[in-house]
Protein backbone atom coordinates (compact mmCIF):
# COMPACT_ATOMS: atom_id res chain seq x y z
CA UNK A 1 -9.62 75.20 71.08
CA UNK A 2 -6.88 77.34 72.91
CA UNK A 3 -3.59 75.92 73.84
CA UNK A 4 -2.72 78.50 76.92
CA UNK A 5 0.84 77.96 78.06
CA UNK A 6 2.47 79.89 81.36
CA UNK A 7 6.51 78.94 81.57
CA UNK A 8 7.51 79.43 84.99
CA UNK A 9 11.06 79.06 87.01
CA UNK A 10 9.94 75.84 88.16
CA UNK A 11 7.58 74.14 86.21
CA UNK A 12 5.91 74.86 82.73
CA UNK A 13 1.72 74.59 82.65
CA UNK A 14 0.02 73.72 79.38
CA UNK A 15 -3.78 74.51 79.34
CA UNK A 16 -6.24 73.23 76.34
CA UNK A 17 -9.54 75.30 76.57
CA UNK A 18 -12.61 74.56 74.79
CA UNK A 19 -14.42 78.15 74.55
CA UNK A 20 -14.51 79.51 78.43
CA UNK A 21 -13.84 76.12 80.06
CA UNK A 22 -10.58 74.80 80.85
CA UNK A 23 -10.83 71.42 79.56
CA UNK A 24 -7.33 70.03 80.14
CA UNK A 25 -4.10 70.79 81.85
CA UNK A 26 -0.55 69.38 82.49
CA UNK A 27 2.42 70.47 84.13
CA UNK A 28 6.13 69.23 83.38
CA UNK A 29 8.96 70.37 85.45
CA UNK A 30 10.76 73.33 83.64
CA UNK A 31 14.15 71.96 82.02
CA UNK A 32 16.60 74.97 79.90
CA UNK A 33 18.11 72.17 77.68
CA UNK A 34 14.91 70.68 76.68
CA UNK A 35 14.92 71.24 72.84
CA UNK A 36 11.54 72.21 70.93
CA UNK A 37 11.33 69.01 69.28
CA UNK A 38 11.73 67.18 72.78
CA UNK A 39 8.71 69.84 73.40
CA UNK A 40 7.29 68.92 70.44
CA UNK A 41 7.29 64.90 71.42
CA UNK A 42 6.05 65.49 74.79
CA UNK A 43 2.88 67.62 74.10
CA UNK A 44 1.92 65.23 71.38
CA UNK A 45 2.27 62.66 73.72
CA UNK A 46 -0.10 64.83 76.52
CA UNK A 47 -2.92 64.75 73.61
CA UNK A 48 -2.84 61.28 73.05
CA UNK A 49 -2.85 60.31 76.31
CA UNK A 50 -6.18 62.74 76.68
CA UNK A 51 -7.71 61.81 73.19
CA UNK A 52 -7.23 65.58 72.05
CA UNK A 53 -5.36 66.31 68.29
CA UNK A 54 -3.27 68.71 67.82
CA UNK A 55 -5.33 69.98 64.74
CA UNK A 56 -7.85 70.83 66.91
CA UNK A 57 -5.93 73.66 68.74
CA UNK A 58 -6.72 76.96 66.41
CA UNK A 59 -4.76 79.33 68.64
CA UNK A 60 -1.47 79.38 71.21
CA UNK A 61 -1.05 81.99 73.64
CA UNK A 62 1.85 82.07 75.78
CA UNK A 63 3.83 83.43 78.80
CA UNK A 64 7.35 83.19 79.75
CA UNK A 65 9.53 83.70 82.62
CA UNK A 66 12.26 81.68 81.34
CA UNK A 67 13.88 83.92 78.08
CA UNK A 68 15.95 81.01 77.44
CA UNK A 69 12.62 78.76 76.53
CA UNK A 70 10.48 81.25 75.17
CA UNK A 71 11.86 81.12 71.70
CA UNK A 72 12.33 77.24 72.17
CA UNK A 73 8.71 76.98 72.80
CA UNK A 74 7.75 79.38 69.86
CA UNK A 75 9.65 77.27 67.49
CA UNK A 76 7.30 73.82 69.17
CA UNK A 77 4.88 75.62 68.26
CA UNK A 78 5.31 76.81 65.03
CA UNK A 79 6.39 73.45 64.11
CA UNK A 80 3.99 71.11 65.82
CA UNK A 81 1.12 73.11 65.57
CA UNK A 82 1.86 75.17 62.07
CA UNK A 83 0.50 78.01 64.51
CA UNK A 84 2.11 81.62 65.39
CA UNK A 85 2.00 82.26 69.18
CA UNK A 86 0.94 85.41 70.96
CA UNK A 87 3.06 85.89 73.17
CA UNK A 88 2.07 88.10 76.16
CA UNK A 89 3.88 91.41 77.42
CA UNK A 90 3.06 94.63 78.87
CA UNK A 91 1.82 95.60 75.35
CA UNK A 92 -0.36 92.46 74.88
CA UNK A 93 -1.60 91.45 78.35
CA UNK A 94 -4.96 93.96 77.81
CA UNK A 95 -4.49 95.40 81.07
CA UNK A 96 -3.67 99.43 81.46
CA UNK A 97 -0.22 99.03 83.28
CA UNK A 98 1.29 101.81 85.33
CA UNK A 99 4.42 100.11 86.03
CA UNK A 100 7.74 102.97 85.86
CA UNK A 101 9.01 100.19 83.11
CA UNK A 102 6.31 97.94 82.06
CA UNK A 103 8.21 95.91 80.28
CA UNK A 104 10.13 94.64 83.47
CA UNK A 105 6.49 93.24 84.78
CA UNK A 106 6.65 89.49 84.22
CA UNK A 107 4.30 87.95 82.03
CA UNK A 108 2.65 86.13 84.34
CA UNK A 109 1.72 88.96 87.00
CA UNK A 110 -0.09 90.18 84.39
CA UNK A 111 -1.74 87.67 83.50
CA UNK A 112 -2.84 86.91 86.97
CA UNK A 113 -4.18 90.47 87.39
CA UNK A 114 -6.12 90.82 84.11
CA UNK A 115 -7.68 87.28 85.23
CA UNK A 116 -8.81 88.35 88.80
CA UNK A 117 -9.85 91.76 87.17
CA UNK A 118 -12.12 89.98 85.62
CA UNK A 119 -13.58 88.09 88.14
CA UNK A 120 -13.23 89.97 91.50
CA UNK A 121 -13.18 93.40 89.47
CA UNK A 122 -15.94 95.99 89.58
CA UNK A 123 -16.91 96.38 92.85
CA UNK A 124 -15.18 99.61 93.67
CA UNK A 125 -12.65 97.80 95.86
CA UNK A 126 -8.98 96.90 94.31
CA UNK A 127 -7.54 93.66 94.05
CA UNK A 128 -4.30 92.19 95.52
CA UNK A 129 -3.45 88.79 94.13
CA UNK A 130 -0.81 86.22 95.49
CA UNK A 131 0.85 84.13 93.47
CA UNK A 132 2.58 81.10 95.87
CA UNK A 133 5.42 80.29 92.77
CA UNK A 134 9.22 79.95 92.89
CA UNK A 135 8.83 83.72 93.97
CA UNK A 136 5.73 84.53 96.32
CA UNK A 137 4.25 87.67 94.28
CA UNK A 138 2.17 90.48 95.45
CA UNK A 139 0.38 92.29 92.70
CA UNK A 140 -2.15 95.38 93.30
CA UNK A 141 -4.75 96.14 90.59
CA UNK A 142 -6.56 99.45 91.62
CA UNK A 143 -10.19 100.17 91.39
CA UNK A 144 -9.86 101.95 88.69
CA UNK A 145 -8.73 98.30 86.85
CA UNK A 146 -5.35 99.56 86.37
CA UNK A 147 -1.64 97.42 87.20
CA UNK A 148 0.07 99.41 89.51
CA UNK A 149 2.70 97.40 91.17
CA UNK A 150 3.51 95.07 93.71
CA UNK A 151 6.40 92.68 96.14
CA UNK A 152 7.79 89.71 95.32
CA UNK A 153 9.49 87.66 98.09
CA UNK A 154 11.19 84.40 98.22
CA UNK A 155 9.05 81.68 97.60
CA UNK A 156 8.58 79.17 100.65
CA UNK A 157 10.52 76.21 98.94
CA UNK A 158 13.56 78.86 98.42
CA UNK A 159 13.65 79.60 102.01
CA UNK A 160 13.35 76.30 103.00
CA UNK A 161 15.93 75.45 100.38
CA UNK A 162 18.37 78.34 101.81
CA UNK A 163 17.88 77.20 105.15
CA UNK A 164 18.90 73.65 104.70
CA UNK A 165 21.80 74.68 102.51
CA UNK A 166 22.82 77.70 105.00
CA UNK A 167 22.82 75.83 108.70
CA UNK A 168 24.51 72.38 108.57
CA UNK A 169 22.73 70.83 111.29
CA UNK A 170 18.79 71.82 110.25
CA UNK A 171 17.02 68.46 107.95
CA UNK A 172 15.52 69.45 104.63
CA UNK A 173 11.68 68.98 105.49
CA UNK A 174 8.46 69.31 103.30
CA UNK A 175 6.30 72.37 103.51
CA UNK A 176 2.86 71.63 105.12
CA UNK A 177 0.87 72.43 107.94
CA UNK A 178 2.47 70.92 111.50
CA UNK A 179 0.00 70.25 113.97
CA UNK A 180 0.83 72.71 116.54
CA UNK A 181 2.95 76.00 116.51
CA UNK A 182 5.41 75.21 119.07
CA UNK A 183 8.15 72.89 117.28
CA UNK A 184 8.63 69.51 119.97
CA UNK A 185 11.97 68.77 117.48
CA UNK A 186 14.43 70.47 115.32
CA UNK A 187 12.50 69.41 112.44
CA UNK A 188 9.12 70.12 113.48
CA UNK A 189 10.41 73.76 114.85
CA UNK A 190 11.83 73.91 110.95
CA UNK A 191 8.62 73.09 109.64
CA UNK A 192 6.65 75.52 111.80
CA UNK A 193 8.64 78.56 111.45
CA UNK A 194 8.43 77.87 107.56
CA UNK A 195 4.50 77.48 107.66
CA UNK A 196 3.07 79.37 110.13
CA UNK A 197 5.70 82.49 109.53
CA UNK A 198 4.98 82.20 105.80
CA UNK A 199 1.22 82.50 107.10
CA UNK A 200 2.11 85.52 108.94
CA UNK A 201 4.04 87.00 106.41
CA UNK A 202 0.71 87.10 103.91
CA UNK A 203 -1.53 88.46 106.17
CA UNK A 204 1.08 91.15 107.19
CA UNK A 205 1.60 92.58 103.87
CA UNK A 206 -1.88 91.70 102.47
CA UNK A 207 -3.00 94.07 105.62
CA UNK A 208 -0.28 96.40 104.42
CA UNK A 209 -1.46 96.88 101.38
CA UNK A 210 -4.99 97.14 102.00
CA UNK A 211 -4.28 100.20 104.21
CA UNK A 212 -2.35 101.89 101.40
CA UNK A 213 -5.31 101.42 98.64
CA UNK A 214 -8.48 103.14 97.98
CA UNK A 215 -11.85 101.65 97.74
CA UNK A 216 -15.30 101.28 99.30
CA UNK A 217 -13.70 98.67 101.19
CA UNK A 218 -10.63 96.39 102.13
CA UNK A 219 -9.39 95.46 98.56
CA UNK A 220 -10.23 91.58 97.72
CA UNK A 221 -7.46 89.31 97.93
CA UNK A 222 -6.64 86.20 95.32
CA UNK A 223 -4.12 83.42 95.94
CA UNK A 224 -2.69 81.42 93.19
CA UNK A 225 -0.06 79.12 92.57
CA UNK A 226 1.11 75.63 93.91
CA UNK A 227 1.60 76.70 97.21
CA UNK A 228 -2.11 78.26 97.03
CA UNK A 229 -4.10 75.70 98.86
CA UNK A 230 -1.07 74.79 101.44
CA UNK A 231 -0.30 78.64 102.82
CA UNK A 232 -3.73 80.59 102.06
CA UNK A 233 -6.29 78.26 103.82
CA UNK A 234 -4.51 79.29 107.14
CA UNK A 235 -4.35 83.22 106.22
CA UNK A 236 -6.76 85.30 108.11
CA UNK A 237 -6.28 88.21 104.97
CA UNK A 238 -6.92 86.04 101.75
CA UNK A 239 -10.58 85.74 100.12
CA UNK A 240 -10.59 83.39 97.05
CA UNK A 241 -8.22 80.73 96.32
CA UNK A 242 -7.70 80.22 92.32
CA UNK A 243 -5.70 77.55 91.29
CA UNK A 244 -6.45 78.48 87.28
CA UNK A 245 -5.93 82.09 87.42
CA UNK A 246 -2.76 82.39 85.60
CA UNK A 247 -4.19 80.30 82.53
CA UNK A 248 -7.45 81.85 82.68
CA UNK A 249 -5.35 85.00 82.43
CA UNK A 250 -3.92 84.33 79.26
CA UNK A 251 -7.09 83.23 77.52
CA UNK A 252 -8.64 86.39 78.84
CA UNK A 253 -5.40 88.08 77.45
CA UNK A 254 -6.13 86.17 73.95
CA UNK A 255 -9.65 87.07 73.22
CA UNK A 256 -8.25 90.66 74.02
CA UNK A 257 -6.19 90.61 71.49
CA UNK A 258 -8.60 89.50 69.39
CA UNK A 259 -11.25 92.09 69.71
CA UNK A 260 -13.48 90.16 71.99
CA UNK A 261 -14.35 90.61 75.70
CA UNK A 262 -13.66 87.44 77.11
């Protein structure tokens, strides 16, 4: 059993995996003053609730965004699980990265490309995947299977955020789909510039960067992230949605690191 753990800006996603399969999964809301026994309580609590033990788990393998939490959640897990963590970088992430500095890649990009590598790889196309997070990233594996860069933009709930926060009059509204394009109230004509220019925004640079790559054809696309299902079902530019990517990404990155393919 593999305890697979991706620390984002906004929320924190455990994983338990039982060989290949993705048994399990939680996600808590990410907090910088939550201490690692408070850590320690709550994941013991997740496995109860599930009817999983902790002695079960044999291995921990985690990613962090959050510096301030990465060492809080390798001390959890050194003392609730008497395990050491692997904890994923450009130098662990089994991917051939040709960032200028690797090390500024975040964890979780890489994660997200050695997963879809994986899966999508092979076909002598590259890959672009699209991560819908705090930050919307864009992240280009070429065919020759090799990181080489990417955009990140403002994630839709920042804009949304900015925009309440920035123009006094405009309502905070919830991100979803409105039923037409032209917006019959201030809040609908919020909602639908949000959505539908979000849309347009993907397929723009998901275009862009399909002209700028090599292949035997248009390079396959891959959207993950909680925004995944909302934004890419109405994109005209993205092939597979993935909800597990990131998580499958650091078991792949685990059994890597172990010697083993998968």
């Amino acid at each position: 059993m593999l305890l697979a753990v991706d620390v984002g800006n906004t929320n924190i996603v455990f994983g338990i995996f039982d060989g290949e399969i993705l048994r399990e999964s939680w996600r808590l809301a990410t907090l910088h003053d939550r201490t690692a026994d408070e850590f320690g309580v709550l994941v013991g609590r997740l496995f109860a609730e599930r009817g999983l033990e902790i002695q079960t788990v044999s291995g921990v393998v985690l990613s962090s965004v959050v510096p301030s939490l990465t060492g809080t959640l390798e001390e959890m897990v050194r003392h609730s699980f008497r395990l050491e963590p692997l904890i994923i970088d450009s130098t662990t992430a089994g991917l051939s990265v040709r960032y200028r500095a690797p090390e500024d890649v975040g964890s979780d990009r890489l994660v997200n490309a050695l997963a879809a590598l994986d899966e999508y790889g092979g076909a002598g196309r590259a890959i672009v995947v699209v991560d819908f997070g705090t930050a919307t990233t864009f992240d280009v594996i070429s065919i020759a299977g090799e990181y080489i860069g990417g955009l990140i933009c403002p994630g839709i709930e920042i804009s949304a955020d900015a925009l309440f926060q920035r123009a006094a009059r405009l309502p905070r509204i919830d991100v979803r789909r409105p039923e037409q394009v032209i917006g019959v109230s201030t809040a609908t004509s919020v909602q639908s510039g949000l959505y539908f220019g979000y849309v347009a925004m993907v397929d723009g640079l998901v275009d862009r960067l399909r002209r700028e790559l090599d292949g035997d054809g248009p390079a396959v696309s891959v959207a993950t992230g909680g925004m995944a299902e909302t934004i890419a079902g109405e994109t005209k530019t993205i092939d597979h949605i993935h909800p597990d990517l990131t998580l499958q990404g650091l078991r792949i990155a685990w059994c890597r690191n172990l010697g083993r393919k998968r």
